[in-house]
N, C-alpha and C. Protein backbone atom coordinates (compact mmCIF):
# COMPACT_ATOMS: atom_id res chain seq x y z
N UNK A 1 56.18 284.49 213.36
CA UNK A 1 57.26 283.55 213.59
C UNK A 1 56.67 282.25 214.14
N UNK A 2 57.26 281.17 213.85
CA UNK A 2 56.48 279.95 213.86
C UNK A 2 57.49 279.48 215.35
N UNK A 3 56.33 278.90 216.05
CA UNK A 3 57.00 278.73 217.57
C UNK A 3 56.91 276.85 217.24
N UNK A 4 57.96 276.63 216.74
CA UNK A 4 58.13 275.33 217.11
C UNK A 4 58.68 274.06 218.34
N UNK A 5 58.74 275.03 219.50
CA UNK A 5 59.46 274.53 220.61
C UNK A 5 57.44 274.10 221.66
N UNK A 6 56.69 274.82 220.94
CA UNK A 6 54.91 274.90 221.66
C UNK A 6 55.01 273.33 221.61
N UNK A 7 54.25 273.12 222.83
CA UNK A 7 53.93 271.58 222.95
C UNK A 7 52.97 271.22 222.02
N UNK A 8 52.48 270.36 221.54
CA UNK A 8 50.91 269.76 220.52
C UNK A 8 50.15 269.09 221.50
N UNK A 9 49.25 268.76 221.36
CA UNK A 9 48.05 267.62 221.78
C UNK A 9 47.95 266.78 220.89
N UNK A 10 47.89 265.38 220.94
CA UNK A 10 47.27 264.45 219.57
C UNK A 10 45.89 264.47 220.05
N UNK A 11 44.65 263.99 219.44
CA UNK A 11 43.73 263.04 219.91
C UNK A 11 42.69 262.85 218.80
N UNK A 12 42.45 261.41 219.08
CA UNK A 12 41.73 261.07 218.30
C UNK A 12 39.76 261.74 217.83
N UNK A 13 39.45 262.09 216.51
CA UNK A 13 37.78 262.25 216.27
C UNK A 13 37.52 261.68 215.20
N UNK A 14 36.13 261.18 215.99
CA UNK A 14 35.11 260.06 214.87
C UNK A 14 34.03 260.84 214.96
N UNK A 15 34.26 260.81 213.29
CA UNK A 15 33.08 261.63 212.41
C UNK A 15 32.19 260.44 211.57
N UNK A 16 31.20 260.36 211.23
CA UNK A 16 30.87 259.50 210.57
C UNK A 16 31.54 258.21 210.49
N UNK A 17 31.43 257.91 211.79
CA UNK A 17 32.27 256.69 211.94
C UNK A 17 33.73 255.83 211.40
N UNK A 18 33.89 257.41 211.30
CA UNK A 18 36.05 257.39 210.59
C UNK A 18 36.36 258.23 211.65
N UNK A 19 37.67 257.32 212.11
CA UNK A 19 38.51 257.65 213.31
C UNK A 19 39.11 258.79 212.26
N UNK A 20 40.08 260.00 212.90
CA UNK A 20 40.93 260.78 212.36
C UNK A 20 41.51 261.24 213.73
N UNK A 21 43.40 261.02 213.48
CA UNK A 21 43.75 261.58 214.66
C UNK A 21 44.02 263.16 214.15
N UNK A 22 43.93 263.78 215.11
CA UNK A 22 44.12 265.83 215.14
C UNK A 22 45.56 265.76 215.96
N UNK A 23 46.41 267.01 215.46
CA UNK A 23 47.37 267.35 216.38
C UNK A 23 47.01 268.76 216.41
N UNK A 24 46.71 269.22 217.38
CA UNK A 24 46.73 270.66 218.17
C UNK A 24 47.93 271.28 218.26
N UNK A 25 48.48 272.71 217.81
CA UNK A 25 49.35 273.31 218.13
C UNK A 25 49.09 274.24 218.24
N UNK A 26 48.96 274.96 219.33
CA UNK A 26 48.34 276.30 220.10
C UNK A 26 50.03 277.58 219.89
N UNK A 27 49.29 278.74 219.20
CA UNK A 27 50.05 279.40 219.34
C UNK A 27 50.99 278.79 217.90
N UNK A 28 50.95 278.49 217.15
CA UNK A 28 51.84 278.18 216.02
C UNK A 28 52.45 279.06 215.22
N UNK A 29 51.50 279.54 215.00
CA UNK A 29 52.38 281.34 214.83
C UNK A 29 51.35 282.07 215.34
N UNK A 30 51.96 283.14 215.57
CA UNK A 30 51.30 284.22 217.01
C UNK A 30 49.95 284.34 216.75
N UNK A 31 49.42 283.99 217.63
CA UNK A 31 47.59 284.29 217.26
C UNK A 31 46.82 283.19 216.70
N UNK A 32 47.77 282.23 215.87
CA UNK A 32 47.10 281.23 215.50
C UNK A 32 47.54 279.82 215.84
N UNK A 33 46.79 279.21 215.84
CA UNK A 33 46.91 277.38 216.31
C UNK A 33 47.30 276.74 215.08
N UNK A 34 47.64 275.57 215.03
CA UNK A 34 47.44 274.65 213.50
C UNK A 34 47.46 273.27 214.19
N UNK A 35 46.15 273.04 213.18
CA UNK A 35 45.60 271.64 213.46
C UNK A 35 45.79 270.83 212.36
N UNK A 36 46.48 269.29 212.55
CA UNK A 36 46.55 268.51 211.78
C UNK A 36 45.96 267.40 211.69
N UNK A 37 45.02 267.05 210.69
CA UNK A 37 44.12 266.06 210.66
C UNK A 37 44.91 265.21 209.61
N UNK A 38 44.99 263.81 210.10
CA UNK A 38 45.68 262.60 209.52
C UNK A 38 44.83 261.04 209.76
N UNK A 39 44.98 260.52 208.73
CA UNK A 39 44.70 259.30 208.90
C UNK A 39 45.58 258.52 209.62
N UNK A 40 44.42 257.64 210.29
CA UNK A 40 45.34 256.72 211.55
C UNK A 40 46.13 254.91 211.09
N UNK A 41 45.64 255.49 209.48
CA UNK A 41 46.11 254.29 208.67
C UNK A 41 47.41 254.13 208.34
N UNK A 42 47.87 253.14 207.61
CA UNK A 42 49.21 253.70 207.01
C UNK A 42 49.27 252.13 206.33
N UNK A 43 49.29 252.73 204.98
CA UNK A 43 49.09 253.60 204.34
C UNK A 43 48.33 254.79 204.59
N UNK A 44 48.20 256.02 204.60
CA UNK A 44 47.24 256.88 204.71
C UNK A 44 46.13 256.51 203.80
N UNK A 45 44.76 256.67 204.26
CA UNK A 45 43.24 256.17 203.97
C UNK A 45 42.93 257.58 203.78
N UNK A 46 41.35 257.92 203.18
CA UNK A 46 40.59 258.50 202.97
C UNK A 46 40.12 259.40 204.23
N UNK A 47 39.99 260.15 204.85
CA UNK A 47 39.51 261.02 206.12
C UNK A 47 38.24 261.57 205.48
N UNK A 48 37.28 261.96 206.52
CA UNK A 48 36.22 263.04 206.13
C UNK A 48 37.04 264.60 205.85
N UNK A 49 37.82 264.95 206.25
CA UNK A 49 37.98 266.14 205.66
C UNK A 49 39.11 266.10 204.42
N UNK A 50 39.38 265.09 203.78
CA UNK A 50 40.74 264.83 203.11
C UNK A 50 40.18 263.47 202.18
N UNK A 51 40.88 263.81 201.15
CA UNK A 51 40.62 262.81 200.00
C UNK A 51 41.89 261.72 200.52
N UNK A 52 43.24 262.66 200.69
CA UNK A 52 44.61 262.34 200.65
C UNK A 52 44.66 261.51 202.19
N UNK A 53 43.99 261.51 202.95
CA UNK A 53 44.18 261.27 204.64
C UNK A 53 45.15 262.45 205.56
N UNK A 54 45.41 263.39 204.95
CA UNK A 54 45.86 264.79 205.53
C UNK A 54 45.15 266.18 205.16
N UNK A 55 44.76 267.03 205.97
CA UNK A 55 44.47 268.23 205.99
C UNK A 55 45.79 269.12 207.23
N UNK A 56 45.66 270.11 207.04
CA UNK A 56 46.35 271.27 207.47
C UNK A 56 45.37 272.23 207.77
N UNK A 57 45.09 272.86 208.77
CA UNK A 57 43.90 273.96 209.04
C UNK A 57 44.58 274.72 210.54
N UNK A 58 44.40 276.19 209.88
CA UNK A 58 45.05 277.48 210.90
C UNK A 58 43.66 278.03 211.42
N UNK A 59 43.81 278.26 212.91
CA UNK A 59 42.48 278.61 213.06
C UNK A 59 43.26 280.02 214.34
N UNK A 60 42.34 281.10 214.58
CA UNK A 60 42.73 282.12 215.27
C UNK A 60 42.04 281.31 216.98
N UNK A 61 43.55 281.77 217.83
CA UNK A 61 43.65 281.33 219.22
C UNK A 61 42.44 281.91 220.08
N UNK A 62 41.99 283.09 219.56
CA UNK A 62 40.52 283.58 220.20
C UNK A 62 39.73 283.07 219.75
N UNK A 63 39.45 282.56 218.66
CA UNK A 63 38.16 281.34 218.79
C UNK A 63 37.87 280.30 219.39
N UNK A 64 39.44 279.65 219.10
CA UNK A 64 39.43 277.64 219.78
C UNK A 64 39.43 278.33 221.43
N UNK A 65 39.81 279.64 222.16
CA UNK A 65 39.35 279.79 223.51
C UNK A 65 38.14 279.68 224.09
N UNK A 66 36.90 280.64 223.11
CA UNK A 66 36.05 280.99 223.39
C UNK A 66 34.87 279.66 222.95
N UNK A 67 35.60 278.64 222.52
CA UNK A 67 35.11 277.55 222.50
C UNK A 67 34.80 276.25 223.80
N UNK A 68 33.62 275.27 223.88
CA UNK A 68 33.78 274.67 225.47
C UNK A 68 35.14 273.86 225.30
N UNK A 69 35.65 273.45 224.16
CA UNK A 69 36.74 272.54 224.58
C UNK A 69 38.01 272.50 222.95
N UNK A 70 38.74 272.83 223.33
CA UNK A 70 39.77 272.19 222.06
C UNK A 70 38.95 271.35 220.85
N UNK A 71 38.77 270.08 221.67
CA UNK A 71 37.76 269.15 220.66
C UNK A 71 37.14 269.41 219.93
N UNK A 72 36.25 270.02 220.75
CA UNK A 72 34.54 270.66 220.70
C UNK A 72 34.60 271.67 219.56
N UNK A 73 35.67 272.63 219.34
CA UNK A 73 36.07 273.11 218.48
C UNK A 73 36.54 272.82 217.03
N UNK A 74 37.36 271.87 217.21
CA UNK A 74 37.90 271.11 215.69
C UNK A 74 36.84 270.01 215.79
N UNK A 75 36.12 269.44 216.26
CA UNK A 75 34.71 269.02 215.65
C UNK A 75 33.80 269.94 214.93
N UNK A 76 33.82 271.44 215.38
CA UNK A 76 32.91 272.03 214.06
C UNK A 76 33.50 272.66 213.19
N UNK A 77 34.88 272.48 213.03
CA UNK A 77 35.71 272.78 211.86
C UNK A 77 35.75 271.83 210.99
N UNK A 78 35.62 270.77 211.56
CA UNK A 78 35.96 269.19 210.94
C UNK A 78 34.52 269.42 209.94
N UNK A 79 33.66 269.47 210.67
CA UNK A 79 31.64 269.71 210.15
C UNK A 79 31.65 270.67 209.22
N UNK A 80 32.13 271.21 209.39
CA UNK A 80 32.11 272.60 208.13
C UNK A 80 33.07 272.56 206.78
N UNK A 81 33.98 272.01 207.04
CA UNK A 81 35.32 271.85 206.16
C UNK A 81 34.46 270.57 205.54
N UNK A 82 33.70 269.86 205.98
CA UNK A 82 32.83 268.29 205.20
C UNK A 82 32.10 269.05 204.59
N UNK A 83 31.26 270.09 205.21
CA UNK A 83 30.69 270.63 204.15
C UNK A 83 30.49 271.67 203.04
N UNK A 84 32.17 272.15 203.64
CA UNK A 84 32.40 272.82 202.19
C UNK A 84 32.20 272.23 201.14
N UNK A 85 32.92 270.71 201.00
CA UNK A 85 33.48 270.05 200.04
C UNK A 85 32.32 269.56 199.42
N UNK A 86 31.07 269.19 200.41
CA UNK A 86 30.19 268.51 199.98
C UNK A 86 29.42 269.53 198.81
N UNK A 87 29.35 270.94 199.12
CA UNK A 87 28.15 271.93 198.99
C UNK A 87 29.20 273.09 199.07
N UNK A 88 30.16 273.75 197.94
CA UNK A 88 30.71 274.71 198.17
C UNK A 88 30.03 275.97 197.70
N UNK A 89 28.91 276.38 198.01
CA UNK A 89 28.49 277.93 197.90
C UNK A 89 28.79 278.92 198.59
N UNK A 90 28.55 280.06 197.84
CA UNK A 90 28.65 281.04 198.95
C UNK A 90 28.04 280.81 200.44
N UNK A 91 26.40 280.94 200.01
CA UNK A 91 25.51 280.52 201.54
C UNK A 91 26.40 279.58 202.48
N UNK A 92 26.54 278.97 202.13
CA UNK A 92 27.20 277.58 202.70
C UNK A 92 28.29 278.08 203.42
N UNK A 93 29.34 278.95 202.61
CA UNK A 93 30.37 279.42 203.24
C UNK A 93 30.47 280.31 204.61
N UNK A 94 29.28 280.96 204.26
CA UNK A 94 29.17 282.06 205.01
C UNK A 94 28.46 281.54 206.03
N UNK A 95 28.13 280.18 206.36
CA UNK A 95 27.16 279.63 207.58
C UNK A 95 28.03 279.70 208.65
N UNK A 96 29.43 279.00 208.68
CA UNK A 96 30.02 278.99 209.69
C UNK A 96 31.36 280.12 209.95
N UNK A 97 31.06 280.88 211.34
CA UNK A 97 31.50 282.35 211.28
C UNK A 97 32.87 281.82 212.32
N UNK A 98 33.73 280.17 212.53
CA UNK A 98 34.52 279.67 213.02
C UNK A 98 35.69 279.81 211.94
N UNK A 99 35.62 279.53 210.98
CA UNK A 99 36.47 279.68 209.82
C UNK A 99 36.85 280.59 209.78
């Protein structure tokens, strides 16, 4: 069940020197968070993880914990999701055990 009453976090990450704001929603549906990566443009622009300037990404609440920071976390989701796109192999896939 999707808890839409959960507070979010916005905040801004620069990846390769492209701003992208994230919205954090902890607990979005039970167990999992959902993070929204958007361009801070508008028109919506190009993002590193997004052709479109939007991504959508569910990640399990025991990881982004056991992580040092929220951030710190969707920075190596952000890193990995770049390099899916860049280099989608198996190997590749299987590098990052955050996904």
């Amino acid at each position: 069940m999707t808890n839409a009453t959960q507070p979010g976090t916005v905040f801004t990450l620069t990846i390769d020197a492209q701003q992208m704001n994230v919205r954090f929603r902890p607990d979005y549906i039970e167990g999992l968070a959902h993070f929204e990566f958007t361009s801070p443009h508008e028109p919506r622009r190009r993002i590193p993880v997004s052709e479109t300037g939007y991504r959508s990404y569910f990640a399990p609440m025991h990881k982004i914990e056991a992580a040092p920071s929220v951030e710190e976390y969707v920075r190596m989701v952000a890193l990995a999701l770049m390099n899916r796109e860049s280099s989608p192999s198996a190997e590749d896939a299987n590098q990052f055990t955050l996904l």
